[in-house]
N, C-alpha and C. Protein backbone atom coordinates (compact mmCIF):
# COMPACT_ATOMS: atom_id res chain seq x y z
N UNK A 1 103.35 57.77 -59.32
CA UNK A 1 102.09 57.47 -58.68
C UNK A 1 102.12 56.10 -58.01
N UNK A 2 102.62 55.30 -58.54
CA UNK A 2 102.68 53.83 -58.08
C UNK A 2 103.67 53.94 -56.92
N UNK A 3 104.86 54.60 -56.50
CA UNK A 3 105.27 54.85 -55.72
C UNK A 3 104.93 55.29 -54.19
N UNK A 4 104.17 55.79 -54.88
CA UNK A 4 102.77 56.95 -53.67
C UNK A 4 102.10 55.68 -53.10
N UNK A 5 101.60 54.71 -53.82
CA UNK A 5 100.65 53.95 -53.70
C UNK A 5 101.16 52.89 -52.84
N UNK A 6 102.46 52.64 -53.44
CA UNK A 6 103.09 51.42 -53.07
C UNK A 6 103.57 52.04 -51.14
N UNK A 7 104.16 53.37 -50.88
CA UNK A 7 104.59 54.05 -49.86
C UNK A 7 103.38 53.95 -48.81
N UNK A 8 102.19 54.28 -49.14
CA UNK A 8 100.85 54.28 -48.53
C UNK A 8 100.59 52.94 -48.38
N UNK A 9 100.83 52.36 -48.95
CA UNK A 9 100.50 50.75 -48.53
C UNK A 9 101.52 50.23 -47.43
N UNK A 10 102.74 50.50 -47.35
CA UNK A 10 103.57 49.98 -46.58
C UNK A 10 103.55 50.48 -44.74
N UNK A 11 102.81 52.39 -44.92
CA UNK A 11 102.20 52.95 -43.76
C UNK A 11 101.36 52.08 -43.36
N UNK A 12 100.27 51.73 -43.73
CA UNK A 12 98.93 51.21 -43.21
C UNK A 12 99.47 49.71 -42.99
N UNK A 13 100.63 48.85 -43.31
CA UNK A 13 100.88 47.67 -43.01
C UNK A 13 101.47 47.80 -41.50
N UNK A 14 102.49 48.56 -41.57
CA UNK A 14 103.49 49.14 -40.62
C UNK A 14 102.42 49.38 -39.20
N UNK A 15 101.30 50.54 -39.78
CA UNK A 15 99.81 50.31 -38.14
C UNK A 15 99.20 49.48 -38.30
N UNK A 16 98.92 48.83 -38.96
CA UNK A 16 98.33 47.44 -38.59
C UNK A 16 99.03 46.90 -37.93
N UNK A 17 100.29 46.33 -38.32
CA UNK A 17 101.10 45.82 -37.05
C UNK A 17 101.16 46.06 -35.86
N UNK A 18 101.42 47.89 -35.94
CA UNK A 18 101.73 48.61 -34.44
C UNK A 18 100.37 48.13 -33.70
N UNK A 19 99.15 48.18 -34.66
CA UNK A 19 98.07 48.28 -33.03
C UNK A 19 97.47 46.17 -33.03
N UNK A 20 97.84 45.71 -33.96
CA UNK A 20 97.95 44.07 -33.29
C UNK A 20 99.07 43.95 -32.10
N UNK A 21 100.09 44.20 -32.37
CA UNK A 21 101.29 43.96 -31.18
C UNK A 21 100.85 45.10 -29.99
N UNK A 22 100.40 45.95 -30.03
CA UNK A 22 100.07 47.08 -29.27
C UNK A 22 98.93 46.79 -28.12
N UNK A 23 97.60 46.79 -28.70
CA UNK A 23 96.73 46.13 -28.28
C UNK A 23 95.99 44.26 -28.62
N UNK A 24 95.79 43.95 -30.04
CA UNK A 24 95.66 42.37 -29.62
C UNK A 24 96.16 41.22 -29.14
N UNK A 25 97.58 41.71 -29.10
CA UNK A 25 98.33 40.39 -28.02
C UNK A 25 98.40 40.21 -26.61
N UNK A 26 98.25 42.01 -26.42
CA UNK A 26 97.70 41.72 -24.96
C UNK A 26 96.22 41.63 -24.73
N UNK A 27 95.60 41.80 -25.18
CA UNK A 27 94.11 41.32 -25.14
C UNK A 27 93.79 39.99 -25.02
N UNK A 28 94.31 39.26 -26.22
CA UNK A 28 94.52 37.49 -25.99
C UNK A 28 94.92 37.26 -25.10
N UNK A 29 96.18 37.82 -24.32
CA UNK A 29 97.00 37.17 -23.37
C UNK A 29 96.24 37.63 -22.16
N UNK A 30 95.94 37.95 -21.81
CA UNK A 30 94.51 38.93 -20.68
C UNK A 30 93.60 37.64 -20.85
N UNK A 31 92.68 37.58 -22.19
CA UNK A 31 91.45 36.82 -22.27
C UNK A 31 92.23 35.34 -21.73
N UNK A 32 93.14 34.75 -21.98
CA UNK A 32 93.67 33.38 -21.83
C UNK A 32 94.11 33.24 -20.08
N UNK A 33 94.38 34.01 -20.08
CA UNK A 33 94.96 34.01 -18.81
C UNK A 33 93.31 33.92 -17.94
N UNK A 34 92.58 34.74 -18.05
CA UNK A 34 91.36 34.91 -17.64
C UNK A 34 90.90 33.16 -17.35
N UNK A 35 90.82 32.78 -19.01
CA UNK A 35 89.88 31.75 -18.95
C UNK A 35 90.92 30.51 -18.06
N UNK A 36 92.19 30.84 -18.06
CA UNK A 36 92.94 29.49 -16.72
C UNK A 36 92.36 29.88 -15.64
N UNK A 37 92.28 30.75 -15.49
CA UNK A 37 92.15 31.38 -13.54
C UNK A 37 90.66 31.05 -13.51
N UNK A 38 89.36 31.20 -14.34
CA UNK A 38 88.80 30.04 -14.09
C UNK A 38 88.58 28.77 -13.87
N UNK A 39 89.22 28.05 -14.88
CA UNK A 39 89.48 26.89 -14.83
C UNK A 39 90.18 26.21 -13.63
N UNK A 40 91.19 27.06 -12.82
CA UNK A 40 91.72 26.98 -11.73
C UNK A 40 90.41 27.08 -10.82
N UNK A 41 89.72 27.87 -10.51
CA UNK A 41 88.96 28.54 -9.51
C UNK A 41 87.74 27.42 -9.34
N UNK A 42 87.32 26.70 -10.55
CA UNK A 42 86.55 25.82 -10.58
C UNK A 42 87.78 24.07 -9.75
N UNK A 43 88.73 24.09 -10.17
CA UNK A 43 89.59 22.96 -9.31
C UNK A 43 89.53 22.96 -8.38
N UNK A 44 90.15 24.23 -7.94
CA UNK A 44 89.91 24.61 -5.94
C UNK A 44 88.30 24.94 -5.61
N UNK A 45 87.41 25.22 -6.02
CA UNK A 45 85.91 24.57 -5.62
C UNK A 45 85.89 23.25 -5.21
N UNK A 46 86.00 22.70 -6.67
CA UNK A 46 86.11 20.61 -6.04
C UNK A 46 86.79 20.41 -5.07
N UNK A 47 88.29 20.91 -5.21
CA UNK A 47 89.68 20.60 -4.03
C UNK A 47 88.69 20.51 -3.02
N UNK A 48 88.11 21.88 -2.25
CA UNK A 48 87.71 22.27 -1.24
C UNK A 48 86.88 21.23 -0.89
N UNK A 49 85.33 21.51 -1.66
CA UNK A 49 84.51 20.00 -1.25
C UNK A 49 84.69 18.57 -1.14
N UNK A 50 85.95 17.87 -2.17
CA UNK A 50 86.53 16.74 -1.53
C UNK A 50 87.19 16.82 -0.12
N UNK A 51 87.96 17.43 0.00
CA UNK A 51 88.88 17.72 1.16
C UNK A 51 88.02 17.99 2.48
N UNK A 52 86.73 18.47 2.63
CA UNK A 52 85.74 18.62 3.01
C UNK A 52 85.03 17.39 3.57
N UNK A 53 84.56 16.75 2.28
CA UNK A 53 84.13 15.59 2.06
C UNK A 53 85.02 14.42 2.69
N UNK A 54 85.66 14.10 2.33
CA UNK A 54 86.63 12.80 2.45
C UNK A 54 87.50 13.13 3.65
N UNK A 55 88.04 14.53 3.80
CA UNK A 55 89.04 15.10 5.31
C UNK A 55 88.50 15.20 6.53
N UNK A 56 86.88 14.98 6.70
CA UNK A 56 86.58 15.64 7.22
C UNK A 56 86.92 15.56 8.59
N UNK A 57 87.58 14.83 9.31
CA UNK A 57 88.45 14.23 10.61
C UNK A 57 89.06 14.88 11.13
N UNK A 58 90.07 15.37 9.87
CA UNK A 58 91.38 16.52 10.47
C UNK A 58 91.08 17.91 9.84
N UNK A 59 91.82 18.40 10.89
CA UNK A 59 91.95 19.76 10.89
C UNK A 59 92.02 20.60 9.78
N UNK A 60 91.39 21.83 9.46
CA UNK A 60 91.40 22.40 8.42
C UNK A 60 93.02 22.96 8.12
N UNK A 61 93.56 23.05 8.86
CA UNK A 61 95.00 23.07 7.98
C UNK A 61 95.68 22.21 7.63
N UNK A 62 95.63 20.92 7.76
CA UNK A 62 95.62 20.06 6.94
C UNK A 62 95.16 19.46 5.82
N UNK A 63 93.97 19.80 6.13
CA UNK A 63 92.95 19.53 4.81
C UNK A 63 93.66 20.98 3.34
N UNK A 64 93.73 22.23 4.06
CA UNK A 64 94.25 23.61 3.35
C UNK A 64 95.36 22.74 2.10
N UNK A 65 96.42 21.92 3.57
CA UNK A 65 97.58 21.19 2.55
C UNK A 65 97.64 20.30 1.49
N UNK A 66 96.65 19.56 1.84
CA UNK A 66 95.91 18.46 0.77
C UNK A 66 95.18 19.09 -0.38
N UNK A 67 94.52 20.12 -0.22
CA UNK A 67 93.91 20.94 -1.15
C UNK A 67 95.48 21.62 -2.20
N UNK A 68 96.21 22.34 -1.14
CA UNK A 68 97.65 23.28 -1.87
C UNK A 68 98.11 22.04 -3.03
N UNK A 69 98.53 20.62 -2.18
CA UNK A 69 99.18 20.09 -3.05
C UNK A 69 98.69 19.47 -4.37
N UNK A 70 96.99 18.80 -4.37
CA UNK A 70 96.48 18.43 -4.95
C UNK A 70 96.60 19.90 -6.65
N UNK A 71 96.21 20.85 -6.04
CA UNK A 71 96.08 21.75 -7.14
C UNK A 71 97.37 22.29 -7.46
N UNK A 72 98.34 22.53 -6.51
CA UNK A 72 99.85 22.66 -7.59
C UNK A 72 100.28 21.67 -8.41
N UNK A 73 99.93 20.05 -8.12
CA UNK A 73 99.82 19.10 -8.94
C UNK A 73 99.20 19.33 -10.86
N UNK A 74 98.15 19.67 -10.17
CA UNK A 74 97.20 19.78 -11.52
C UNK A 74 97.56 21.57 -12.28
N UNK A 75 97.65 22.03 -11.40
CA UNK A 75 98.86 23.43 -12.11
C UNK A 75 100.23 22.94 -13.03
N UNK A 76 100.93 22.48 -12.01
CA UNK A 76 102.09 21.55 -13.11
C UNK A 76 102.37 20.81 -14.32
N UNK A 77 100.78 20.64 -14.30
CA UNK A 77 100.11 19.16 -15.17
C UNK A 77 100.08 20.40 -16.67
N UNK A 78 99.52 21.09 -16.53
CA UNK A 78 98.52 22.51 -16.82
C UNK A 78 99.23 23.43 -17.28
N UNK A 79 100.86 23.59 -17.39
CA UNK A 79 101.37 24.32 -17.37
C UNK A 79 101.15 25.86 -16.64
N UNK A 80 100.70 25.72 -15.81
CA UNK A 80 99.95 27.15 -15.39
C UNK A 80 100.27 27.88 -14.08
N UNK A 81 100.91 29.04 -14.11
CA UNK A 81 101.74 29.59 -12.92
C UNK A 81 100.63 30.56 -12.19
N UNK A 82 100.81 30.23 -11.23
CA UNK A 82 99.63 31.22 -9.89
C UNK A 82 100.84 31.81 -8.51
N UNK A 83 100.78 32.52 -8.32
CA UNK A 83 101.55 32.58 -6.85
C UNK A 83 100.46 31.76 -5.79
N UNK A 84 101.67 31.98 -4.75
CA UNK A 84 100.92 31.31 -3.35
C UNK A 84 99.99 31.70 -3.04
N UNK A 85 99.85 33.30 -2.93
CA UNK A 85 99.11 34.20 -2.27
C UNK A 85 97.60 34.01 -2.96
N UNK A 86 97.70 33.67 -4.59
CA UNK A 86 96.84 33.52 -5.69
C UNK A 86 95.71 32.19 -4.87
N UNK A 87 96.95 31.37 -4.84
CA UNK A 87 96.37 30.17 -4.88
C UNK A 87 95.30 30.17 -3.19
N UNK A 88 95.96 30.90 -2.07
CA UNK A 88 95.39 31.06 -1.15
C UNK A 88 94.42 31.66 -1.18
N UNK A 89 94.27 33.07 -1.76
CA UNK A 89 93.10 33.82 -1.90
C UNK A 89 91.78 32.97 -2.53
N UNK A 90 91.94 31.67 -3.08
CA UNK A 90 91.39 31.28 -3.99
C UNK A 90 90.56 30.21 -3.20
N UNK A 91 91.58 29.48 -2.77
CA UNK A 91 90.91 28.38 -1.46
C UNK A 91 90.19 29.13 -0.58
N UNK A 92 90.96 30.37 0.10
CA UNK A 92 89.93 30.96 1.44
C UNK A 92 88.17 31.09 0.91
N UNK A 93 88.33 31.79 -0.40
CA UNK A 93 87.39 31.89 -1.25
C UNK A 93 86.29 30.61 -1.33
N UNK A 94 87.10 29.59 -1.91
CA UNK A 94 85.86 28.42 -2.03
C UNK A 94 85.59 28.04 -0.78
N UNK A 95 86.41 28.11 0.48
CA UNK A 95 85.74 27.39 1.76
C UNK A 95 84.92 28.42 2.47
N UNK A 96 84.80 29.89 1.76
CA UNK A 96 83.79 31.12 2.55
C UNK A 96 82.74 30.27 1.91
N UNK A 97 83.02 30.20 0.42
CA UNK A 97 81.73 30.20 -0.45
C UNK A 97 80.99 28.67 0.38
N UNK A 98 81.77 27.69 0.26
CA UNK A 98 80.77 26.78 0.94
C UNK A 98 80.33 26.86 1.97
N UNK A 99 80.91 27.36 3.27
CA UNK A 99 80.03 27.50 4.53
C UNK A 99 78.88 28.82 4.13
N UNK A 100 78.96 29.47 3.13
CA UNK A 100 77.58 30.01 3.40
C UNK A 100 76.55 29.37 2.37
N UNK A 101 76.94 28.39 2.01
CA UNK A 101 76.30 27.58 1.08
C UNK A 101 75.78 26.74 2.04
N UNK A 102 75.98 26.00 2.94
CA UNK A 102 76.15 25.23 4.33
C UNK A 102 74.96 25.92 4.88
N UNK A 103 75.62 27.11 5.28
CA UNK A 103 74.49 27.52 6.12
C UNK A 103 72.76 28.10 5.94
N UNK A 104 73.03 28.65 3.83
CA UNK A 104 71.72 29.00 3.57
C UNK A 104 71.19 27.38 3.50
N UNK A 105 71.63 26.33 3.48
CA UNK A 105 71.11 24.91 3.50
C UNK A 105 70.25 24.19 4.57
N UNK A 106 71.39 24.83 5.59
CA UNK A 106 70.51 24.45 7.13
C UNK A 106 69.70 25.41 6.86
N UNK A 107 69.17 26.54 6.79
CA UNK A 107 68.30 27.58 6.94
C UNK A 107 67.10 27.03 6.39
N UNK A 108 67.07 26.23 5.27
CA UNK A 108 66.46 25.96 4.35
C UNK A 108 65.06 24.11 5.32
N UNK A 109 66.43 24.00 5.83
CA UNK A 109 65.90 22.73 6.77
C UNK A 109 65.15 22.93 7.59
């Protein structure tokens, strides 16, 4: 009987394992990842409005570069890997979001 018991105990250890490695490590690794790509998304907001702010002279592809380098900087810092394409989609993003921020502003005037 203790055998039985002891056998049944070692099943239910054995799926416990299977569905932590199965499903909760990628769940964490999903949720973590999540909460950088915020944390990113909120950098390139600021990037944008300094670069905005302080660039405002030169050309927006320059300013784009000052923004790229400033935040692969603080990626590096961060340990935190984005592709290019990531990082672009992300900027185009905060400089839509502010010109229509811009513009419901003037509207507002």
């Amino acid at each position: 009987m203790n055998e039985l018991v002891l056998e049944i105990l070692k099943v239910i250890v054995m799926l416990a394992v299977l569905v932590v490695t199965r499903y909760l490590v990628p769940w964490i690794k999903a949720k973590i990842g999540a909460e950088q790509l915020e944390e990113v998304k909120t950098w390139v907001n600021a990037a944008v409005l300094m670069a905005q702010q302080v660039y405002d002279a030169k050309p927006g592809p320059e300013r784009k570069a000052i923004v790229v380098d400033l935040i692969r900087g603080m990626l590096i810092k961060k340990n935190i890997d984005i592709s290019t394409e990531q990082l672009d989609t992300l900027i185009e993003a905060a400089v839509k979001a502010m010109k229509m921020q811009t513009r419901e502003n003037t509207k507002l005037i």
